[in-house]
Protein backbone atom coordinates (compact mmCIF):
# COMPACT_ATOMS: atom_id res chain seq x y z
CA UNK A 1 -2.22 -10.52 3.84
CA UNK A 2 -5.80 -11.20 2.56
CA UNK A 3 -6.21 -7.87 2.22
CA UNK A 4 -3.45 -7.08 -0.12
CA UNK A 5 -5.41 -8.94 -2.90
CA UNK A 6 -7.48 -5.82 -3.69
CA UNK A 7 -4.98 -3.54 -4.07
CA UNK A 8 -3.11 -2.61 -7.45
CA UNK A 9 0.29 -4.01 -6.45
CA UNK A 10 -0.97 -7.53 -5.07
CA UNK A 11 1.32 -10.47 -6.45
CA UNK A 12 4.50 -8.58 -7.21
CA UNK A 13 7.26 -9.25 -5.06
CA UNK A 14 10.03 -7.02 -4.16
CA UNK A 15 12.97 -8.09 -2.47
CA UNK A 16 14.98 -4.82 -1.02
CA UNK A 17 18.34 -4.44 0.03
CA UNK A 18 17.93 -1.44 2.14
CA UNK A 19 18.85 0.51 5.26
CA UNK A 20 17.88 3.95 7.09
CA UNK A 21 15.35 5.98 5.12
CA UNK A 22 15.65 5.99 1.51
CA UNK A 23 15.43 2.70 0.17
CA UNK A 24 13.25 1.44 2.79
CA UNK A 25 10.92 4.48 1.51
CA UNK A 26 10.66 3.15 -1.46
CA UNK A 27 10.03 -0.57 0.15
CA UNK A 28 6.98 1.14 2.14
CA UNK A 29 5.31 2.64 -0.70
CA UNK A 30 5.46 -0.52 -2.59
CA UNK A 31 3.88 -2.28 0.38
CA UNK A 32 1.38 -0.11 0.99
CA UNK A 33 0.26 -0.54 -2.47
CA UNK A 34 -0.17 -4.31 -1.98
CA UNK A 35 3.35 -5.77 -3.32
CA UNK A 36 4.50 -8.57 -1.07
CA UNK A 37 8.22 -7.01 0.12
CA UNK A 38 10.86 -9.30 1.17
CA UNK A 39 13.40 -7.29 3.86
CA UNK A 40 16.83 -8.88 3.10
CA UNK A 41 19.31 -8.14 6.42
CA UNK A 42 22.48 -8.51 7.70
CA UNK A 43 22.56 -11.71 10.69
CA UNK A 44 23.23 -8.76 13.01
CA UNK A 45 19.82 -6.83 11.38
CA UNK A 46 19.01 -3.23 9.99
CA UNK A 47 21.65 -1.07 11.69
CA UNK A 48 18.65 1.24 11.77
CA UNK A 49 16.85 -1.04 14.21
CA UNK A 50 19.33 0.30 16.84
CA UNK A 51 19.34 4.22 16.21
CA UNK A 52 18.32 6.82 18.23
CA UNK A 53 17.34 10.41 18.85
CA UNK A 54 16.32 11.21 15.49
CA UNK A 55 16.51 8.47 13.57
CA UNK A 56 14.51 6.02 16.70
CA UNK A 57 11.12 5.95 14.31
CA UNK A 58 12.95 5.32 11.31
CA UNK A 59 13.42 1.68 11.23
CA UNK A 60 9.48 1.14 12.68
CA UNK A 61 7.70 3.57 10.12
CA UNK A 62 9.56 2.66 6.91
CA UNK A 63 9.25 -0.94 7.08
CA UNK A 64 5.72 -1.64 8.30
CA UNK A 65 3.93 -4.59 6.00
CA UNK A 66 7.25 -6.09 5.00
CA UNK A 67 8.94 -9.52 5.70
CA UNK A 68 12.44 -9.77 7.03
CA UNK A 69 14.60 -12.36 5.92
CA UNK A 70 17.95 -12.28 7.88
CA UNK A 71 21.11 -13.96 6.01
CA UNK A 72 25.00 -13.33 5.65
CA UNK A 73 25.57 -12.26 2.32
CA UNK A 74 29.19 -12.72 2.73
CA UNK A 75 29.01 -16.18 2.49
CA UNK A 76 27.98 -17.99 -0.69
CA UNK A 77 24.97 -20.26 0.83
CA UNK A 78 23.60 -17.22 2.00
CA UNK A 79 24.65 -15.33 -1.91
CA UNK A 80 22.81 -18.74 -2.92
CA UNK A 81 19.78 -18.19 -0.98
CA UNK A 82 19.44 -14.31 -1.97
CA UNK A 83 20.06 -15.44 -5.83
CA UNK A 84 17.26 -18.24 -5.89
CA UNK A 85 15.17 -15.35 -3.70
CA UNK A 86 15.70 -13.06 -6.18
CA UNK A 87 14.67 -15.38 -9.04
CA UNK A 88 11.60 -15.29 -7.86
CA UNK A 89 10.84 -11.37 -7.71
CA UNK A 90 10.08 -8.83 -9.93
CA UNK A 91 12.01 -6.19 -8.79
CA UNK A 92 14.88 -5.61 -6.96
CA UNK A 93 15.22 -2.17 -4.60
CA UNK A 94 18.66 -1.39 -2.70
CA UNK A 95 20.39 1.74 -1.59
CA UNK A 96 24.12 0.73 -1.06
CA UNK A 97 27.15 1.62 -2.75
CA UNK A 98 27.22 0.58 -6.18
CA UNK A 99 30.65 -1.06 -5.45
CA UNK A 100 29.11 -2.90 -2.65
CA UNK A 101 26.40 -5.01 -4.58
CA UNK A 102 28.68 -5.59 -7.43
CA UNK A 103 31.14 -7.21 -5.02
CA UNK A 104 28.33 -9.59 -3.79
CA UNK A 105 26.95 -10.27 -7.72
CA UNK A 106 23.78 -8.27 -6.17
CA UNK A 107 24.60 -5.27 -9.27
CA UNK A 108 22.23 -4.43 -12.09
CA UNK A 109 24.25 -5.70 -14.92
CA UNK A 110 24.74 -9.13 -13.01
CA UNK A 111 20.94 -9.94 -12.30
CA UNK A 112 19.80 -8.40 -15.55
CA UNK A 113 21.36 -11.27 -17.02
CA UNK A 114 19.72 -14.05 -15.02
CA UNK A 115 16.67 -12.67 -15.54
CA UNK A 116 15.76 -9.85 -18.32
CA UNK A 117 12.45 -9.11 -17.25
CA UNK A 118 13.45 -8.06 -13.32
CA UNK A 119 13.33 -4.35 -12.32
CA UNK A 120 16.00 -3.26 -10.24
CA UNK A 121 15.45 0.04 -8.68
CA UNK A 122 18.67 2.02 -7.37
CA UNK A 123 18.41 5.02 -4.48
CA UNK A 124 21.86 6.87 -4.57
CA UNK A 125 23.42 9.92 -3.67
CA UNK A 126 23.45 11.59 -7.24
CA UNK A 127 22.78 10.16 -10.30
CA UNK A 128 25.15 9.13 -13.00
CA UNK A 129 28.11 12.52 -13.27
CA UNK A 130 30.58 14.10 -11.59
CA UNK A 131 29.41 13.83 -8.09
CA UNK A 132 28.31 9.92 -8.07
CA UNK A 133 31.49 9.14 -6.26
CA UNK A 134 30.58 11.12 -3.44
CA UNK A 135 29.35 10.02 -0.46
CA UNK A 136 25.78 11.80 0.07
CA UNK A 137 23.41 12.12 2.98
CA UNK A 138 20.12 14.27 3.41
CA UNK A 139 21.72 17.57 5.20
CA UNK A 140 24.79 17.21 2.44
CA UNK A 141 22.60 17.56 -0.44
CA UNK A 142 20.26 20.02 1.48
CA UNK A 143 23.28 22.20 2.25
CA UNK A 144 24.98 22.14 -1.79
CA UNK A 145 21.64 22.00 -3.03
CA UNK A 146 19.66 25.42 -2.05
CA UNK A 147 17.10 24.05 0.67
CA UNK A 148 19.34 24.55 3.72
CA UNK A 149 19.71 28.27 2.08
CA UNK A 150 16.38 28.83 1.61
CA UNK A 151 14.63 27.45 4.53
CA UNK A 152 17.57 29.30 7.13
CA UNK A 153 18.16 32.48 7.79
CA UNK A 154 20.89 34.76 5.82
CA UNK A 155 23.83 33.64 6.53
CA UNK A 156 23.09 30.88 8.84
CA UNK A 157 21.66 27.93 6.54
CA UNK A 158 19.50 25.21 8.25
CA UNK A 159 18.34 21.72 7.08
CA UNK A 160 14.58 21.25 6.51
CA UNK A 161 12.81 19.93 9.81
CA UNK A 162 12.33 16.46 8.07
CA UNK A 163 14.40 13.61 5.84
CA UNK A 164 12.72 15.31 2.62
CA UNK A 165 15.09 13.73 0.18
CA UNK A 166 15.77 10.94 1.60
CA UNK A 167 11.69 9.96 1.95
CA UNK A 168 10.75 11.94 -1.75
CA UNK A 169 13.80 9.60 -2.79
CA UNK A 170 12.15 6.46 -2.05
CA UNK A 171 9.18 8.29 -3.51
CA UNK A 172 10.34 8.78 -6.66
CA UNK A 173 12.02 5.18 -6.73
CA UNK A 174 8.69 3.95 -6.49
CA UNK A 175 7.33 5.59 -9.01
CA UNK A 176 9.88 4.58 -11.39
CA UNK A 177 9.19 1.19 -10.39
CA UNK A 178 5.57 1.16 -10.93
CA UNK A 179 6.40 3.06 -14.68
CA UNK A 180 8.70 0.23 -15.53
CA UNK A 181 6.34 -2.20 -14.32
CA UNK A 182 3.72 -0.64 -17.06
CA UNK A 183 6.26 -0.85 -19.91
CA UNK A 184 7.25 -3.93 -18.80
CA UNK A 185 3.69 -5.65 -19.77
CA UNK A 186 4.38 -3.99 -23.04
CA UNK A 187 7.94 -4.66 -24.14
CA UNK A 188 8.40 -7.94 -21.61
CA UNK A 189 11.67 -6.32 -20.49
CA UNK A 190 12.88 -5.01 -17.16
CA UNK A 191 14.93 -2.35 -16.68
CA UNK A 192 17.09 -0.35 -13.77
CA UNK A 193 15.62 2.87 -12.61
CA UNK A 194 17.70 5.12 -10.49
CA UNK A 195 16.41 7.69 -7.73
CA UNK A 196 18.67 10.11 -6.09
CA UNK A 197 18.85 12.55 -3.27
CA UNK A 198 21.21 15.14 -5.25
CA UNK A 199 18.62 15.42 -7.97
CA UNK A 200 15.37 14.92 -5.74
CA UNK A 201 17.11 17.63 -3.65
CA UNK A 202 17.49 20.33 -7.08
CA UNK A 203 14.07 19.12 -7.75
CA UNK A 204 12.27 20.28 -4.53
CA UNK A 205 14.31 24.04 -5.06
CA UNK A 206 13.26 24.27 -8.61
CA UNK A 207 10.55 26.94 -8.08
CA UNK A 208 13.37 29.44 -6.65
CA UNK A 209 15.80 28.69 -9.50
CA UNK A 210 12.57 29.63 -12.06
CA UNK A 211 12.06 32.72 -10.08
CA UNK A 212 15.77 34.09 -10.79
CA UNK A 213 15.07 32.39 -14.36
CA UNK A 214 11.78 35.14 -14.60
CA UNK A 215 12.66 38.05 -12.55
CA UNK A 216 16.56 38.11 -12.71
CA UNK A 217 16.93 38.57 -8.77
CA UNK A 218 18.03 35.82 -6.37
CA UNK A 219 15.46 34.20 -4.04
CA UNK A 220 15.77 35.15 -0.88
CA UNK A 221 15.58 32.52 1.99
CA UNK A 222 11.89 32.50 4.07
CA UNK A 223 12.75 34.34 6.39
CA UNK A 224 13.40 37.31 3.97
CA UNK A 225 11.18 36.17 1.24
CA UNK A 226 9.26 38.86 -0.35
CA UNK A 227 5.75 37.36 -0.13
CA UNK A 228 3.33 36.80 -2.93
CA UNK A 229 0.74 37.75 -0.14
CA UNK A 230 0.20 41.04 1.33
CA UNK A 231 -0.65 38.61 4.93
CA UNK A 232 1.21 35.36 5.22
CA UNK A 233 2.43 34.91 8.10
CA UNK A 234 2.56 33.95 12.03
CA UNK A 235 1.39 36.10 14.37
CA UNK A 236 2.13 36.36 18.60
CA UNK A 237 -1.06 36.66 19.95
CA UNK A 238 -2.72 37.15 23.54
CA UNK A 239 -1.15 34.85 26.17
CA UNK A 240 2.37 34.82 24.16
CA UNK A 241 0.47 31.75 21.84
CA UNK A 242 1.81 31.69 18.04
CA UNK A 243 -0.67 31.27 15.05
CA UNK A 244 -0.52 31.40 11.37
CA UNK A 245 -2.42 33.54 9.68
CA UNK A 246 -2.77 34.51 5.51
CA UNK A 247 -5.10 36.82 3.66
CA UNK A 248 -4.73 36.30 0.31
CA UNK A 249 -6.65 37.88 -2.90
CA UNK A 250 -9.07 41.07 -2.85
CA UNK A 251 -12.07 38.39 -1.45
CA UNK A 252 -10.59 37.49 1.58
CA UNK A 253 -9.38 40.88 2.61
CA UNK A 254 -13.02 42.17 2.55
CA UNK A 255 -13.61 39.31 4.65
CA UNK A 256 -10.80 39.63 7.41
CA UNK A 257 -11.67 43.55 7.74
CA UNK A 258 -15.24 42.82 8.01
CA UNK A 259 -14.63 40.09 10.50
CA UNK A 260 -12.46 42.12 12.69
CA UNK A 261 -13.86 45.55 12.40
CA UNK A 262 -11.06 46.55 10.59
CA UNK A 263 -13.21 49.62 8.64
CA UNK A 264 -10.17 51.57 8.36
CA UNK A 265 -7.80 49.25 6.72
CA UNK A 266 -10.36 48.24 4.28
CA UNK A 267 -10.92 52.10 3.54
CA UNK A 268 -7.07 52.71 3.19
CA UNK A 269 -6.12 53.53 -0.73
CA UNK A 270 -2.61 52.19 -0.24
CA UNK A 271 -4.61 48.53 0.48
CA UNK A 272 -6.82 47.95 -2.25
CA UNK A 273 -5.02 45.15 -3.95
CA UNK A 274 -2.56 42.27 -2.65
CA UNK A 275 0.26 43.63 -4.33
CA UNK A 276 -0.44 47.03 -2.83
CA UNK A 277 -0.49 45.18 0.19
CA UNK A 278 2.65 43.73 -0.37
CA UNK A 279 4.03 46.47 -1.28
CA UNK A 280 3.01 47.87 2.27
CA UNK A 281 3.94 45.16 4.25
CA UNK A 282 6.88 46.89 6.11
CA UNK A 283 4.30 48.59 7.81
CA UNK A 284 0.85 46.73 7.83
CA UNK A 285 2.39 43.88 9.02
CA UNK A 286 3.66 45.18 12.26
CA UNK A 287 0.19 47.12 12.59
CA UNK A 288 -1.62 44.10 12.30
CA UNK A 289 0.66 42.27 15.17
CA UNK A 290 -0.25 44.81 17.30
CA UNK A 291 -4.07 44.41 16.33
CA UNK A 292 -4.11 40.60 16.67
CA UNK A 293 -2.53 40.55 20.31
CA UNK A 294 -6.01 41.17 21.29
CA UNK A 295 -7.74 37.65 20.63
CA UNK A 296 -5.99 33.94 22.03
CA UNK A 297 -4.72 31.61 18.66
CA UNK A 298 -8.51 29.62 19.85
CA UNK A 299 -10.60 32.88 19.32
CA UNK A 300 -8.32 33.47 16.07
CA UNK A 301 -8.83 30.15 15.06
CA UNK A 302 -12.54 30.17 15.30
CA UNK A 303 -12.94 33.36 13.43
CA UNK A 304 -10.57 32.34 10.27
CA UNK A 305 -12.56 28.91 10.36
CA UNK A 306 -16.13 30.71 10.42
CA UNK A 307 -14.98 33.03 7.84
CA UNK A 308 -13.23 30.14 5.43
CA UNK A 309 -10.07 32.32 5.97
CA UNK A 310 -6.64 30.31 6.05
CA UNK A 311 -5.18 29.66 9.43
CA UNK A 312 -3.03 27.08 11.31
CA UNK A 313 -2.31 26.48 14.88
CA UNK A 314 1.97 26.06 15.80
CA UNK A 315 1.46 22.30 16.25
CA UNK A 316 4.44 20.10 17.99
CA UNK A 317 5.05 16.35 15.86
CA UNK A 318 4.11 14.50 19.22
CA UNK A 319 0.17 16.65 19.08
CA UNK A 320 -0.52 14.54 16.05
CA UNK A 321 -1.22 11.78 17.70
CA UNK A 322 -4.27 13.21 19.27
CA UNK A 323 -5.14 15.59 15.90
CA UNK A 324 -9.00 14.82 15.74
CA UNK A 325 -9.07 15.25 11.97
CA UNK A 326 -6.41 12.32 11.73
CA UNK A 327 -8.36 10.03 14.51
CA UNK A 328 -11.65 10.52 12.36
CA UNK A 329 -10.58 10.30 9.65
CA UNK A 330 -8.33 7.17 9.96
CA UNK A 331 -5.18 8.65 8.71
CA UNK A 332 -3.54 7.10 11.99
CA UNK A 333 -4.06 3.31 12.17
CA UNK A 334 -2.40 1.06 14.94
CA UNK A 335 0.77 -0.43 14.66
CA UNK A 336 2.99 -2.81 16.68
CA UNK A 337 6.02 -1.90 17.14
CA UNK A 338 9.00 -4.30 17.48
CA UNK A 339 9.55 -4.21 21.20
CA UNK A 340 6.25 -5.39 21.46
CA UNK A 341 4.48 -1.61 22.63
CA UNK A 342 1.50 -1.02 20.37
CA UNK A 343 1.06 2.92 18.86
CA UNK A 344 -0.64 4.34 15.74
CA UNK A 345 0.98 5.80 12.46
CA UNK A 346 0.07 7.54 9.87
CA UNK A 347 -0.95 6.54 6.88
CA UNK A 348 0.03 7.35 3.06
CA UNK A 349 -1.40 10.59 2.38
CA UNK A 350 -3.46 9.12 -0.76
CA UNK A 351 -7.29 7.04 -0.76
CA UNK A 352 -8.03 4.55 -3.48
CA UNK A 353 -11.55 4.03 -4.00
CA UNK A 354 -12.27 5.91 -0.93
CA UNK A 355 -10.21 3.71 1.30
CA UNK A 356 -6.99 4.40 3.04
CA UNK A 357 -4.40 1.80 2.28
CA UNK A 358 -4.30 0.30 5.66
CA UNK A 359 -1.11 -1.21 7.70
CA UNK A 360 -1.65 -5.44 6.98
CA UNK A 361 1.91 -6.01 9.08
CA UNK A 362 3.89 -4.68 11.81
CA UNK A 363 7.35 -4.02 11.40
CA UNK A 364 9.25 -7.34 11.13
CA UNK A 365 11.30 -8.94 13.85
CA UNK A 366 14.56 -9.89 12.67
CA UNK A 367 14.11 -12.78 10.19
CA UNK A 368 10.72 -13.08 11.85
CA UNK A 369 9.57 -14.80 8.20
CA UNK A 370 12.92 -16.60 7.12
CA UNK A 371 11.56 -19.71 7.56
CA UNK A 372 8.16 -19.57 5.47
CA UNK A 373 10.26 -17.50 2.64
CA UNK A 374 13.00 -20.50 2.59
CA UNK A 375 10.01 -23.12 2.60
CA UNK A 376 8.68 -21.21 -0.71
CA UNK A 377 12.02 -21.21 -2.12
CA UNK A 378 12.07 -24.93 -1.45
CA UNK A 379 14.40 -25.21 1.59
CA UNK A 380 13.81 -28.64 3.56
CA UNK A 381 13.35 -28.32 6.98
CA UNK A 382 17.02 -29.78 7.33
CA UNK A 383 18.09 -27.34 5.32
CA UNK A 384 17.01 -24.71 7.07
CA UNK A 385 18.32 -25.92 10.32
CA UNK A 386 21.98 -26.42 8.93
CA UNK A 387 21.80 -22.81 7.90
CA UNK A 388 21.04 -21.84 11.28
CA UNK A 389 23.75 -23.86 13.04
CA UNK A 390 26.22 -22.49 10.25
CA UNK A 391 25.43 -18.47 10.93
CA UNK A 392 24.22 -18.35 7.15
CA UNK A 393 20.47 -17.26 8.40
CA UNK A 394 18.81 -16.32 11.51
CA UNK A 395 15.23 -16.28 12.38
CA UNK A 396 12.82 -15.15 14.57
């Protein structure tokens, strides 16, 4: 933990109540950042310890450099030990139903009162309205939102390959927290600050509801999209290998027709601007296919790279691991993971000062730090060993 004291969030403590991706985004930013982040579980753990398919990274990636403290909030030593816990933080992160922590005095309005200066940052389904009694998840809000519409093809609509809302969520959560944090050390007073899929989900599929707003016609999913670019898109090549490929502005069409020896398209009238080459892209898209079938995505690759033009290889999640860029450039550090196998992950996509913001802890064992946390709090050693024989904590 040394190395948390040079980074902007060292000596704020958060103490989540979280579970699967949201809140536990949110958590993970916070840590990254520096803040010391107190993981309070169930006995029985993080249901998202025990996923699988899908959801088997979640629980390891979103809760690296946090501490678990494992207690049953159902009974009132363990409501005691969360309460004097929570004393001692300045903010507060959970993603539950609102009924949920007011039942267990864990609420906003409850803890504001204890203590006026604590933060308490809420992850939800929708904010505050007409919806906020549904239950919401990342497809649900994908689907009545516009992104599983836009990202499918007409008439079949299809969730975005990754928990978008859910992690920009947790995203914005923490950046709510940090901006109360600021006006905090001006007004001394803390506040709640709410995050939500619904309205993360609206947010990400604003650009398409400005583009009816401007031209009056309905965007049409990506598959269909009318492209801003006369070439923008991916391309079969020799050996049946897939490659993206865009051209994009009057500079980097001289460019690709010069690079290719493509005299004749650079010659052609109806292809002297992008939009004229939008405007012809019924045919000079399928012409190029044909054209490109002639070089592998490597030779492609190498050209576009030479040339500064824009290209991307059809990479699969599990290539990552050995991208050289990432290895290089440290945005994959190692990480243990909680069965005790060791593997890299990557890091947050930002540098401060230069530096990556590195990972300090592995993702906690069940209540592997319950002990040191209740020793802070001022638990005797007798103490702590009652709670264990009662059920009211367990630790690693």
């Amino acid at each position: 933990m040394n190395q948390a004291k040079n980074l902007p969030l060292h000596g704020l403590r958060v103490v989540e109540f979280t579970h699967m991706v949201m809140g536990p985004t949110c958590g993970m930013v916070l840590a990254d950042l520096g803040a010391e982040v107190i993981k309070v579980e169930p006995i029985t753990g993080d249901s998202t310890r025990q996923l699988l398919g899908s959801g088997a990274g979640f629980y390891p990636l979103f809760n690296r450099n946090k501490k678990s403290l494992a207690v049953d909030l159902h009974s009132a030593k363990g409501r005691e030990v969360v309460l004097r816990l929570i004393r001692t933080a300045d903010v507060v992160s959970e993603n539950f139903k609102s009924s949920t922590m007011q039942k267990l005095g864990l609420d906003y309005a409850t803890l504001s009162k204890l203590d006026d200066r604590l933060i308490y940052v809420s992850h939800k389904g929708f904010l505050p309205g007409p919806y906020d009694h549904r239950t919401a998840l990342d497809e649900v809000v994908q689907m009545m939102g516009g992104l599983a519409y836009m990202t499918g093809r007409p008439g079949d609509p299809l969730r975005a390959g990754s928990s978008v809302n859910d992690i920009m969520g947790g995203m914005f959560g923490a950046i709510g927290a940090m901006a109360a944090i600021m006006q905090r050390n001006i007004t001394g007073k803390g506040q709640e600050v709410q995050s939500a899929l619904f309205e993360n989900n609206i947010f990400l599929v604003a650009q398409h509801m400005m583009q009816f707003a401007i031209t009056g016609k309905p965007a049409a999913p990506m598959p269909q999209k009318i492209s801003p670019w006369g070439v923008y898109d991916v391309f079969t090549v020799k050996n049946n290998e897939q490659i993206f490929l865009a051209v994009v502005g009057e500079t980097q069409w001289g460019i690709f027709c010069k690079a290719f020896g493509f005299d004749d398209l650079a010659a052609d009238a109806r292809l002297n601007t992008n939009n004229d080459r939008v405007l012809a892209r019924s045919w000079l898209i399928p012409e190029l296919r044909t054209r490109m079938t002639r070089w592998t995505a490597a030779e492609l690759s190498a050209i576009f790279e030479q040339h500064g033009l824009p290209f991307a290889p059809i990479t699969d999640p599990q290539h990552l691991f050995d991208d050289p860029h990432l290895l290089q450039t440290g945005g994959l550090a190692p990480m243990g993971l909680p069965d005790g196998r060791e593997t890299v992950v990557p890091l947050l996509p930002l540098t401060l000062g230069g530096e990556r913001l590195a990972v300090r802890m592995n993702p906690p064992k069940l209540g592997e730090h319950g002990v040191a946390i209740l020793q802070r709090l001022g638990y005797s050693d007798e103490d702590i060993a009652t709670m264990q024989q009662d059920g009211v904590v367990a630790t690693a």
